[in-house]
N, C-alpha and C. Protein backbone atom coordinates (compact mmCIF):
# COMPACT_ATOMS: atom_id res chain seq x y z
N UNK A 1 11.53 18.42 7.91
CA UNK A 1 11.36 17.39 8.92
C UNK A 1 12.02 16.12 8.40
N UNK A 2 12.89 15.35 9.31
CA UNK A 2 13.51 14.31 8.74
C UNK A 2 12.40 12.82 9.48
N UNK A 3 13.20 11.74 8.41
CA UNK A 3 12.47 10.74 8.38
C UNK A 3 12.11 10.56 10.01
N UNK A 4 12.61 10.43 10.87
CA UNK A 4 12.94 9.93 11.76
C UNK A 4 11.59 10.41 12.45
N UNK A 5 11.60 12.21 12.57
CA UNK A 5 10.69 13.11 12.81
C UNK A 5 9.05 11.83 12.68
N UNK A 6 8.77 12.16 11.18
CA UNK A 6 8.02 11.69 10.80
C UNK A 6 7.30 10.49 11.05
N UNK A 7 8.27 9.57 10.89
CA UNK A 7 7.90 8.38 11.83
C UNK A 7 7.07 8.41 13.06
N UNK A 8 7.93 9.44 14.21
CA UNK A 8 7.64 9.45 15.31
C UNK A 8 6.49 10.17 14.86
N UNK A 9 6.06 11.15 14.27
CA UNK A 9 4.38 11.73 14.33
C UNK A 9 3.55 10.32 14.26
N UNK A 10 3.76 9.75 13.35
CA UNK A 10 3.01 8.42 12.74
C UNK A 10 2.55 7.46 13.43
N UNK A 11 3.53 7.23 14.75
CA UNK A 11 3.27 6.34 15.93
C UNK A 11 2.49 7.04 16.49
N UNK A 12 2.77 8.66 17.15
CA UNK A 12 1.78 8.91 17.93
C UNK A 12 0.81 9.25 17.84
N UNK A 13 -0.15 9.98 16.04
CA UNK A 13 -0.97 10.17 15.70
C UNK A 13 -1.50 8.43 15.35
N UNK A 14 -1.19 7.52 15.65
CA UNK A 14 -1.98 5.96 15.75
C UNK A 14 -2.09 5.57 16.92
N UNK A 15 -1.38 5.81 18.14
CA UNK A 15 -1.52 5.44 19.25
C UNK A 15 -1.74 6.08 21.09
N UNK A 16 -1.76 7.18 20.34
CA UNK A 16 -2.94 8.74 21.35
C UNK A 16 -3.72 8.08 21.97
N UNK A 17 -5.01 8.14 20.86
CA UNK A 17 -6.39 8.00 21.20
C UNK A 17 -6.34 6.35 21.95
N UNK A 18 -5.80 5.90 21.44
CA UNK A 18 -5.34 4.01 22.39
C UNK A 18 -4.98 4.49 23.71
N UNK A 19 -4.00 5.43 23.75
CA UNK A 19 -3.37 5.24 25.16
C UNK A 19 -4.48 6.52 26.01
N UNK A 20 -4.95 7.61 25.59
CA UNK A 20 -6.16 8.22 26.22
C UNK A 20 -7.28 7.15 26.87
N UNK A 21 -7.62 6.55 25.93
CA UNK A 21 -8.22 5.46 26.49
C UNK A 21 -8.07 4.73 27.85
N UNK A 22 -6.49 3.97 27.93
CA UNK A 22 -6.18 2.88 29.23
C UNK A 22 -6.41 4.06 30.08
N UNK A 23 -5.69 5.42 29.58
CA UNK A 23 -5.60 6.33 31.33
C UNK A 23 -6.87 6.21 31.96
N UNK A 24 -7.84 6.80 30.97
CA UNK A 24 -9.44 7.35 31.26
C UNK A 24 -10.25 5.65 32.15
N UNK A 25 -9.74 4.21 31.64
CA UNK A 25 -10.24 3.67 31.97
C UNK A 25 -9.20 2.83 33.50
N UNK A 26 -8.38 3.71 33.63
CA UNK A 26 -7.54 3.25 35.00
C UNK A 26 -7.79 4.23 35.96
N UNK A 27 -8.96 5.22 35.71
CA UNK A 27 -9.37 6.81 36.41
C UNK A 27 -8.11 7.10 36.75
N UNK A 28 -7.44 8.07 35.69
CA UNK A 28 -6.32 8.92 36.11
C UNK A 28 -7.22 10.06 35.23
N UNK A 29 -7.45 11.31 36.48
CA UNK A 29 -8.09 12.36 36.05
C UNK A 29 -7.61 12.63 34.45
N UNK A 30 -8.88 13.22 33.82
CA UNK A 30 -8.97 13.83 32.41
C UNK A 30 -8.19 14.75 32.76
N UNK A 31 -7.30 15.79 33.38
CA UNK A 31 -6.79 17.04 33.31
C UNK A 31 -5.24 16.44 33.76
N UNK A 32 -4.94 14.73 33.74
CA UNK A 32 -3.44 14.32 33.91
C UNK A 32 -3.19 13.39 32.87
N UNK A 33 -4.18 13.06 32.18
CA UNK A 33 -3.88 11.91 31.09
C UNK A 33 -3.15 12.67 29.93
N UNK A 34 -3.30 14.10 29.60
CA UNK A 34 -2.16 14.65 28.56
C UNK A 34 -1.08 13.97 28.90
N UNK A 35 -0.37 14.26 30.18
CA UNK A 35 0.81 14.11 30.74
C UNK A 35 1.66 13.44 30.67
N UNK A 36 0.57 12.01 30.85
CA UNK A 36 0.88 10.88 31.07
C UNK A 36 1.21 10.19 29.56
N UNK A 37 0.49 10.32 28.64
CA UNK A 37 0.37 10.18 27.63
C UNK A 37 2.31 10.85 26.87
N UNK A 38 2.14 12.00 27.23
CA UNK A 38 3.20 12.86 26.92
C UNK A 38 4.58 11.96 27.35
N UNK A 39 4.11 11.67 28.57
CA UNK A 39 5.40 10.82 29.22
C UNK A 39 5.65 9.66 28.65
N UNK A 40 4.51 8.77 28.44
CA UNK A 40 4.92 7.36 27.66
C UNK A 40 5.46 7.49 26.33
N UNK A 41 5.44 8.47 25.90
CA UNK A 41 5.96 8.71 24.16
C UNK A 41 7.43 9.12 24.32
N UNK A 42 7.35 10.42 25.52
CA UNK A 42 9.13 10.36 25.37
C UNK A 42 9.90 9.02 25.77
N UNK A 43 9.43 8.57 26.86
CA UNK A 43 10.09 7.46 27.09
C UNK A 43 10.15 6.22 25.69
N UNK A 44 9.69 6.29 25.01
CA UNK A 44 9.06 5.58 24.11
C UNK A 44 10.47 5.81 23.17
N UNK A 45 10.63 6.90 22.95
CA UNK A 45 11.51 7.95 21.95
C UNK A 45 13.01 7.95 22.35
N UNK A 46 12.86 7.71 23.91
CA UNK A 46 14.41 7.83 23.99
C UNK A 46 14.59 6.38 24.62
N UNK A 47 14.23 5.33 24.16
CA UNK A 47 14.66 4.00 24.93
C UNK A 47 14.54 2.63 23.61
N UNK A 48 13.37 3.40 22.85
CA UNK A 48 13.00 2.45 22.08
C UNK A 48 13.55 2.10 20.74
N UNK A 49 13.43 1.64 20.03
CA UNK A 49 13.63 2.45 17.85
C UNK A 49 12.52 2.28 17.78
N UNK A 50 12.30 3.42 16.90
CA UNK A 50 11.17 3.77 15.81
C UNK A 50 10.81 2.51 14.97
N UNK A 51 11.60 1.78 14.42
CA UNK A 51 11.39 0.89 13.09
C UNK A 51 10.98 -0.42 13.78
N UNK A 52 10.28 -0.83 15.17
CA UNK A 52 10.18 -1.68 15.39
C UNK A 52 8.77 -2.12 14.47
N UNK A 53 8.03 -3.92 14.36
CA UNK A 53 6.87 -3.74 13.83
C UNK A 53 6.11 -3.40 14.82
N UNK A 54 4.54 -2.91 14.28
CA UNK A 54 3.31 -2.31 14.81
C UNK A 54 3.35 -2.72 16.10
N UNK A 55 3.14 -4.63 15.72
CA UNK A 55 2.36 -4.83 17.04
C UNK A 55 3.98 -4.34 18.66
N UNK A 56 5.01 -4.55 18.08
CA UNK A 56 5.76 -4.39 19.33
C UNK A 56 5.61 -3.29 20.22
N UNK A 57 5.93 -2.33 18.71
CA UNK A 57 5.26 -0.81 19.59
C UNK A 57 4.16 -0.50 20.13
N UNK A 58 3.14 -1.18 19.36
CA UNK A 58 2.02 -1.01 20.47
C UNK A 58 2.12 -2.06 21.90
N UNK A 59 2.44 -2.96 21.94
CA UNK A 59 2.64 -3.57 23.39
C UNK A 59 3.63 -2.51 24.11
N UNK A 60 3.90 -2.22 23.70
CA UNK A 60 5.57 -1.79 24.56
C UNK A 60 4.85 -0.29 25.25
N UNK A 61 4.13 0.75 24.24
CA UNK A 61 3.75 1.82 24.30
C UNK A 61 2.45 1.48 26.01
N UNK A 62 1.67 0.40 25.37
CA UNK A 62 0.67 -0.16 25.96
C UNK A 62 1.11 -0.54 27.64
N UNK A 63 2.12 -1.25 27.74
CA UNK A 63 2.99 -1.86 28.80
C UNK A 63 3.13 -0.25 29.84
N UNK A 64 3.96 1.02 28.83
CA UNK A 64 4.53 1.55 29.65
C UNK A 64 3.25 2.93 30.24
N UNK A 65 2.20 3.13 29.34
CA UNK A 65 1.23 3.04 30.12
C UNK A 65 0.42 2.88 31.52
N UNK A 66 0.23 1.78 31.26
CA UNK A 66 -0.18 0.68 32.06
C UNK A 66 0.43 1.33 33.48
N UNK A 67 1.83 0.87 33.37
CA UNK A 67 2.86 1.22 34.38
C UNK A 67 2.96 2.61 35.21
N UNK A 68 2.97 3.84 34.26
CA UNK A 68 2.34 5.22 34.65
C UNK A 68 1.41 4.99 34.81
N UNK A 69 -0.05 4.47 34.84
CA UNK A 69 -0.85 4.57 35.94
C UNK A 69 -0.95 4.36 36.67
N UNK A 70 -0.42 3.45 37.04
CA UNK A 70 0.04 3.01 38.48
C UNK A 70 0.60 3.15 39.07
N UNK A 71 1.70 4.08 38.68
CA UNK A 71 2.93 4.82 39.41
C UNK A 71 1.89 6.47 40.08
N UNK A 72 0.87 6.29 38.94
CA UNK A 72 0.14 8.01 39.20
C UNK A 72 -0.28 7.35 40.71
């Protein structure tokens, strides 16, 4: 697994259970928040860099969120 890989586990094993959270508390059914979740990370992956600091990625991750629920 290359660095890059790794990284990306690192963000999303810190910022899952955060973003499970906004869905569950914007009621987007428990059986669509995988999804959604799934979706904000690729987008995350193919728009963003990895090496940004913490807090950006978490706003940014947080932001696009937000946004998929409301699009749900």
């Amino acid at each position: 697994m290359n660095a890059k890989d790794e990284q990306f586990r690192s963000i999303y094993k810190t910022y899952m259970p955060m973003l499970r959270v906004i869905a569950r508390d914007k009621g987007i059914p428990n059986d669509e928040i995988d999804d959604l979740v799934q979706d904000t990370f690729a987008s995350y992956y193919s728009h963003y860099p990895l090496d940004w600091p913490d807090y950006q990625i978490k706003a940014t991750l947080v932001k696009t969120m937000k946004n998929r629920c409301i699009d749900y």
